[in-house]
N, C-alpha and C. Protein backbone atom coordinates (compact mmCIF):
# COMPACT_ATOMS: atom_id res chain seq x y z
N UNK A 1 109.16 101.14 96.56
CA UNK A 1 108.49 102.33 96.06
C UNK A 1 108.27 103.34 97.18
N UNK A 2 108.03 102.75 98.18
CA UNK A 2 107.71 103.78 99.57
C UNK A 2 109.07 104.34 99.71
N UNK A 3 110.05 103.66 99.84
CA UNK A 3 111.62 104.48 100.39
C UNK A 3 111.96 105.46 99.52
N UNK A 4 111.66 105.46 98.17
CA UNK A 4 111.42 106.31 96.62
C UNK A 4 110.80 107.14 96.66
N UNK A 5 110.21 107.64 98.12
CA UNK A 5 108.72 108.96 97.97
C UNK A 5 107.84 108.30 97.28
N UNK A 6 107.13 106.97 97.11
CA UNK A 6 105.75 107.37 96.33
C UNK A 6 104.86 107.60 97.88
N UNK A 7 103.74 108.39 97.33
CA UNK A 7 102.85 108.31 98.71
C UNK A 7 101.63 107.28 98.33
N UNK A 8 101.58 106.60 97.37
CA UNK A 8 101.04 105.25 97.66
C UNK A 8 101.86 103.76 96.67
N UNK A 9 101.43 103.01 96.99
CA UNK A 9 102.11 101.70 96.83
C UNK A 9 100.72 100.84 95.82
N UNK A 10 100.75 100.55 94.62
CA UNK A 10 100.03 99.49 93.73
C UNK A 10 100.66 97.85 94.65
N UNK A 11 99.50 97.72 94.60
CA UNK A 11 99.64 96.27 95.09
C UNK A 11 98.73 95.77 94.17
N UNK A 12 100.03 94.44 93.23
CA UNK A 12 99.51 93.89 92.30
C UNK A 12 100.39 92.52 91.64
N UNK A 13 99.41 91.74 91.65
CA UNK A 13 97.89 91.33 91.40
C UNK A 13 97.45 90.97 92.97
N UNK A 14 96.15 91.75 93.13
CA UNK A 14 95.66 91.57 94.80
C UNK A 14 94.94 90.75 94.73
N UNK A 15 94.54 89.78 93.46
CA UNK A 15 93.32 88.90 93.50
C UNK A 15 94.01 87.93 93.97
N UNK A 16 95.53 87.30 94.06
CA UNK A 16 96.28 86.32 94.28
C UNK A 16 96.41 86.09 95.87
N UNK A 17 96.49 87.43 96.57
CA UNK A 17 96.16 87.05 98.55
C UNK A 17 95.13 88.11 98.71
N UNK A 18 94.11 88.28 97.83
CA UNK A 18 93.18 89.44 98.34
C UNK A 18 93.05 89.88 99.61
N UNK A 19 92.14 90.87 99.99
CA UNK A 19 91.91 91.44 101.34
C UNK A 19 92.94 90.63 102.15
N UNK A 20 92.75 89.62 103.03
CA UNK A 20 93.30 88.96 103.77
C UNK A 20 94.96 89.37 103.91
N UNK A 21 95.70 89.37 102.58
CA UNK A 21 96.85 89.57 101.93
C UNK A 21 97.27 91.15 102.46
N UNK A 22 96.49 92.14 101.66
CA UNK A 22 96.40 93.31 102.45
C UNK A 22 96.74 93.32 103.66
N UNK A 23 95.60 93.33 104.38
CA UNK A 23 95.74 93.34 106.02
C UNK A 23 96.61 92.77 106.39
N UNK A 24 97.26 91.97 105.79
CA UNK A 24 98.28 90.98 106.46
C UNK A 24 99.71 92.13 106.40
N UNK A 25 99.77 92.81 105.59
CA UNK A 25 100.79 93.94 104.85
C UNK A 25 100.74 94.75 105.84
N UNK A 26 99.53 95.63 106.22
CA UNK A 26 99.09 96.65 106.71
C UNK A 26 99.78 96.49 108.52
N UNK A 27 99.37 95.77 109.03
CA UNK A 27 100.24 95.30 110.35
C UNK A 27 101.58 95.81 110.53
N UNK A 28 102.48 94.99 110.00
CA UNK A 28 104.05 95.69 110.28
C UNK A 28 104.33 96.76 109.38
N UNK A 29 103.33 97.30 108.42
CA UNK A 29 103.32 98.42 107.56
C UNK A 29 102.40 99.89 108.08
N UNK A 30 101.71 99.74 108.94
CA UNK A 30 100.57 100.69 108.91
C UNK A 30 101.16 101.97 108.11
N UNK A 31 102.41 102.41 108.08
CA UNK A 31 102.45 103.96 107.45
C UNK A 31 102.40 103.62 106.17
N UNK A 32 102.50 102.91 105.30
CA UNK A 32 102.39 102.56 103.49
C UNK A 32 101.05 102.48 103.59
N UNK A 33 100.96 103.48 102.39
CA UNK A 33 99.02 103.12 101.78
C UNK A 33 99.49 102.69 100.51
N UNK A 34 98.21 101.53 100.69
CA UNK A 34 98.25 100.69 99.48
C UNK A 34 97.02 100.46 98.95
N UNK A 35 97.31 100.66 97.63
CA UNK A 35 95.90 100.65 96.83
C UNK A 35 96.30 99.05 95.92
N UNK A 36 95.08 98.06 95.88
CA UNK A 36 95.27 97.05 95.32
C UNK A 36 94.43 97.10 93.89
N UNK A 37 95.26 96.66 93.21
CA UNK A 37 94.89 96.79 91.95
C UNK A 37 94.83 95.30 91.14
N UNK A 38 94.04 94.37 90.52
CA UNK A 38 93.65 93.17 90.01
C UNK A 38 93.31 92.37 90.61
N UNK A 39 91.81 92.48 90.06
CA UNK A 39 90.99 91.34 91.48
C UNK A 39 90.00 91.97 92.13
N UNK A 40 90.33 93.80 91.91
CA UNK A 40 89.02 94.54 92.50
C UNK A 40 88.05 94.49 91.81
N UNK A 41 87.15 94.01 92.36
CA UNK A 41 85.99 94.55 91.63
C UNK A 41 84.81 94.77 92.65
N UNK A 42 83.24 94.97 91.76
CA UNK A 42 82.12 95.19 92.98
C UNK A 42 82.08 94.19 94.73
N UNK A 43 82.51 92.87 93.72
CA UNK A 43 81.94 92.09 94.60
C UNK A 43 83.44 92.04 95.67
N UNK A 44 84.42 92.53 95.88
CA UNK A 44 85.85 92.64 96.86
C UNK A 44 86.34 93.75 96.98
N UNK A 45 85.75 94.85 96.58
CA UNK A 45 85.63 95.97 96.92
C UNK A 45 85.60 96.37 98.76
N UNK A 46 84.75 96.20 98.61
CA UNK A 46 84.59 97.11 100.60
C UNK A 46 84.85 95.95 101.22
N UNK A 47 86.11 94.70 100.94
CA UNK A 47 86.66 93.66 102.02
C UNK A 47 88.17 94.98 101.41
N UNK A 48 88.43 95.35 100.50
CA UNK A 48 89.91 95.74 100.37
C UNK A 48 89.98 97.05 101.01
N UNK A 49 88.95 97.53 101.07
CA UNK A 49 88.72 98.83 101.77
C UNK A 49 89.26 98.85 103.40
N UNK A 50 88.28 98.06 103.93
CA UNK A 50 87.98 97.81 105.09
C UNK A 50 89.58 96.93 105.82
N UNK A 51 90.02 96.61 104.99
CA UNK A 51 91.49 95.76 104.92
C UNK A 51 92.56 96.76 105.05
N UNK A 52 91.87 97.85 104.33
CA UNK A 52 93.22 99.25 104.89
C UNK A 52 93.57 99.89 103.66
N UNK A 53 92.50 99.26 102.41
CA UNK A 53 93.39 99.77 101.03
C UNK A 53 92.54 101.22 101.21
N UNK A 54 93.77 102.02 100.85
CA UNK A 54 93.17 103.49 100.58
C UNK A 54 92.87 104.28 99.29
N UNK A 55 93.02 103.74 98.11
CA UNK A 55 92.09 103.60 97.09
C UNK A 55 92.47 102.29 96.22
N UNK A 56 91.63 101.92 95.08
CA UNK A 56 91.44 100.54 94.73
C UNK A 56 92.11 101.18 93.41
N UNK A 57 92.85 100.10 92.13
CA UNK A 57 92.73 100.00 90.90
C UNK A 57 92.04 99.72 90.10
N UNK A 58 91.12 100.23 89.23
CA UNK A 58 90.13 99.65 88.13
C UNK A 58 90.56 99.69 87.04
N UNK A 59 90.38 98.68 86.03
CA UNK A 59 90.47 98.46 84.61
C UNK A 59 89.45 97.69 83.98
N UNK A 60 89.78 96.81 83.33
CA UNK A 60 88.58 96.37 82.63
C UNK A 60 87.16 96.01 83.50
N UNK A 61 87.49 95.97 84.83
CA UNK A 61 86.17 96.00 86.10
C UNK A 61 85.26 97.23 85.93
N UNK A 62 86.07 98.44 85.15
CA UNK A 62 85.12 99.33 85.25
C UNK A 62 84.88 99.89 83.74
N UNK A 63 86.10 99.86 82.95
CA UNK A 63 85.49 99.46 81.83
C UNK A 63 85.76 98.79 80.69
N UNK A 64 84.23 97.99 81.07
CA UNK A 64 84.11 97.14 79.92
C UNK A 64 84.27 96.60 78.30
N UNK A 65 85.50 95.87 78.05
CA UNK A 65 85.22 95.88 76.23
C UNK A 65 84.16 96.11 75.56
N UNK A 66 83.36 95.02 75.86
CA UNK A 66 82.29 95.14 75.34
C UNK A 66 81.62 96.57 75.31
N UNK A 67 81.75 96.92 76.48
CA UNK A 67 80.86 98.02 76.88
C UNK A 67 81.51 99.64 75.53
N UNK A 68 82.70 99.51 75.55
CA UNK A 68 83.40 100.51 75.01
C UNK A 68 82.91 99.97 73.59
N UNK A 69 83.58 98.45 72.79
CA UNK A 69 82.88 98.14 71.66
C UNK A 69 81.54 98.45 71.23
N UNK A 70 80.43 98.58 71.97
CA UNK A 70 78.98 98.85 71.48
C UNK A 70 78.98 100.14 71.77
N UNK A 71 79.65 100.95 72.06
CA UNK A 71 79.46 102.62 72.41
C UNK A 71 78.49 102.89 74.17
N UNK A 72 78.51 101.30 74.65
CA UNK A 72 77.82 101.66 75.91
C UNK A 72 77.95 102.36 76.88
N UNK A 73 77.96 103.76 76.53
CA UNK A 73 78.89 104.58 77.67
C UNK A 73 78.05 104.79 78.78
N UNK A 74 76.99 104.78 79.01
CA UNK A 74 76.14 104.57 80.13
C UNK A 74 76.47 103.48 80.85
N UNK A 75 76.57 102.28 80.55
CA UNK A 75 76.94 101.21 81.47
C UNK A 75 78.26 101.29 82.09
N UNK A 76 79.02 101.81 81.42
CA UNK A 76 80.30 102.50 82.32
C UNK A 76 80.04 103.55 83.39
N UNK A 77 79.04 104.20 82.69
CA UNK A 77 78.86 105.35 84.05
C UNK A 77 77.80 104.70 85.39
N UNK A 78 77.47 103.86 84.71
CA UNK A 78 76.97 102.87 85.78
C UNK A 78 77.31 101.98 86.74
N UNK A 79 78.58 101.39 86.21
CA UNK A 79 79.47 101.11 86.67
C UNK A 79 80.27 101.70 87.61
N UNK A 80 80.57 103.27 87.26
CA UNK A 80 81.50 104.10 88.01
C UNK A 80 80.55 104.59 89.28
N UNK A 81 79.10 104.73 89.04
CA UNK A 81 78.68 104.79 89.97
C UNK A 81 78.60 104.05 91.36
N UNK A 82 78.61 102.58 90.96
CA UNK A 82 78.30 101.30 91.47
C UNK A 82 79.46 101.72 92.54
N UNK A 83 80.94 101.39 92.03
CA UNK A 83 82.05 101.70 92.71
C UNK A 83 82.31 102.77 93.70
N UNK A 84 81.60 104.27 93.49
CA UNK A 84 81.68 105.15 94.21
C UNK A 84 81.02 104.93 95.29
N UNK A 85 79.70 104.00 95.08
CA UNK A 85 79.11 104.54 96.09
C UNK A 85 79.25 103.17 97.05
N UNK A 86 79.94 102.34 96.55
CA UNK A 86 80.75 101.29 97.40
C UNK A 86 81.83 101.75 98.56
N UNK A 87 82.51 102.62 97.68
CA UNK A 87 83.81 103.30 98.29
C UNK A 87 83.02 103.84 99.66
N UNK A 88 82.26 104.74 99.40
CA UNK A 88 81.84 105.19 100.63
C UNK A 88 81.10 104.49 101.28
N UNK A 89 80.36 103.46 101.20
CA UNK A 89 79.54 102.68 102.07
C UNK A 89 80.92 102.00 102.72
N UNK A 90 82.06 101.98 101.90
CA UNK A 90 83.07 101.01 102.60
C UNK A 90 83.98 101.66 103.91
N UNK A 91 83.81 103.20 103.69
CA UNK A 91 84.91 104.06 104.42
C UNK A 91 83.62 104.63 105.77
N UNK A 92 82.54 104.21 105.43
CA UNK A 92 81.39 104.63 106.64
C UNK A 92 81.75 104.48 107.66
């Protein structure tokens, strides 16, 4: 995908060598940014960050079936908050 012009790279499923996996990429790669996508969530968030990912993938981590089924659209925005303000505690 990088030799193709994309200017970033999905790395997926990242829950399978999380962070560790990353960084391990990032070494003989430093010019590819890679955003990992399955497996992010709150709690591996700012290890994928901090690992070199330069933005993350969200899906059902951010929103919720349930949450969409009951019309909970607040808990999504709660959610999206959660994440943002991860992102930046992670890029501090």
């Amino acid at each position: 995908a990088w030799e193709a012009g994309a200017d970033i790279v999905k790395l997926f499923p990242a829950d399978i060598g999380g962070p560790a996996y990353l960084k391990s990429l990032k070494g003989p790669l430093p010019q590819i940014r890679l955003m990992p996508t399955g497996g992010v969530n709150l709690q591996t968030l700012k290890d994928f960050v901090k690992a070199g990912a330069c933005a993350v993938g969200l899906g059902g981590q951010l929103v919720e079936k349930d949450a969409v089924e009951r019309g909970d659209f607040d808990r999504i925005r709660t959610l999206a908050a959660q994440y943002v303000e991860l992102m930046k505690q992670a890029r501090a």
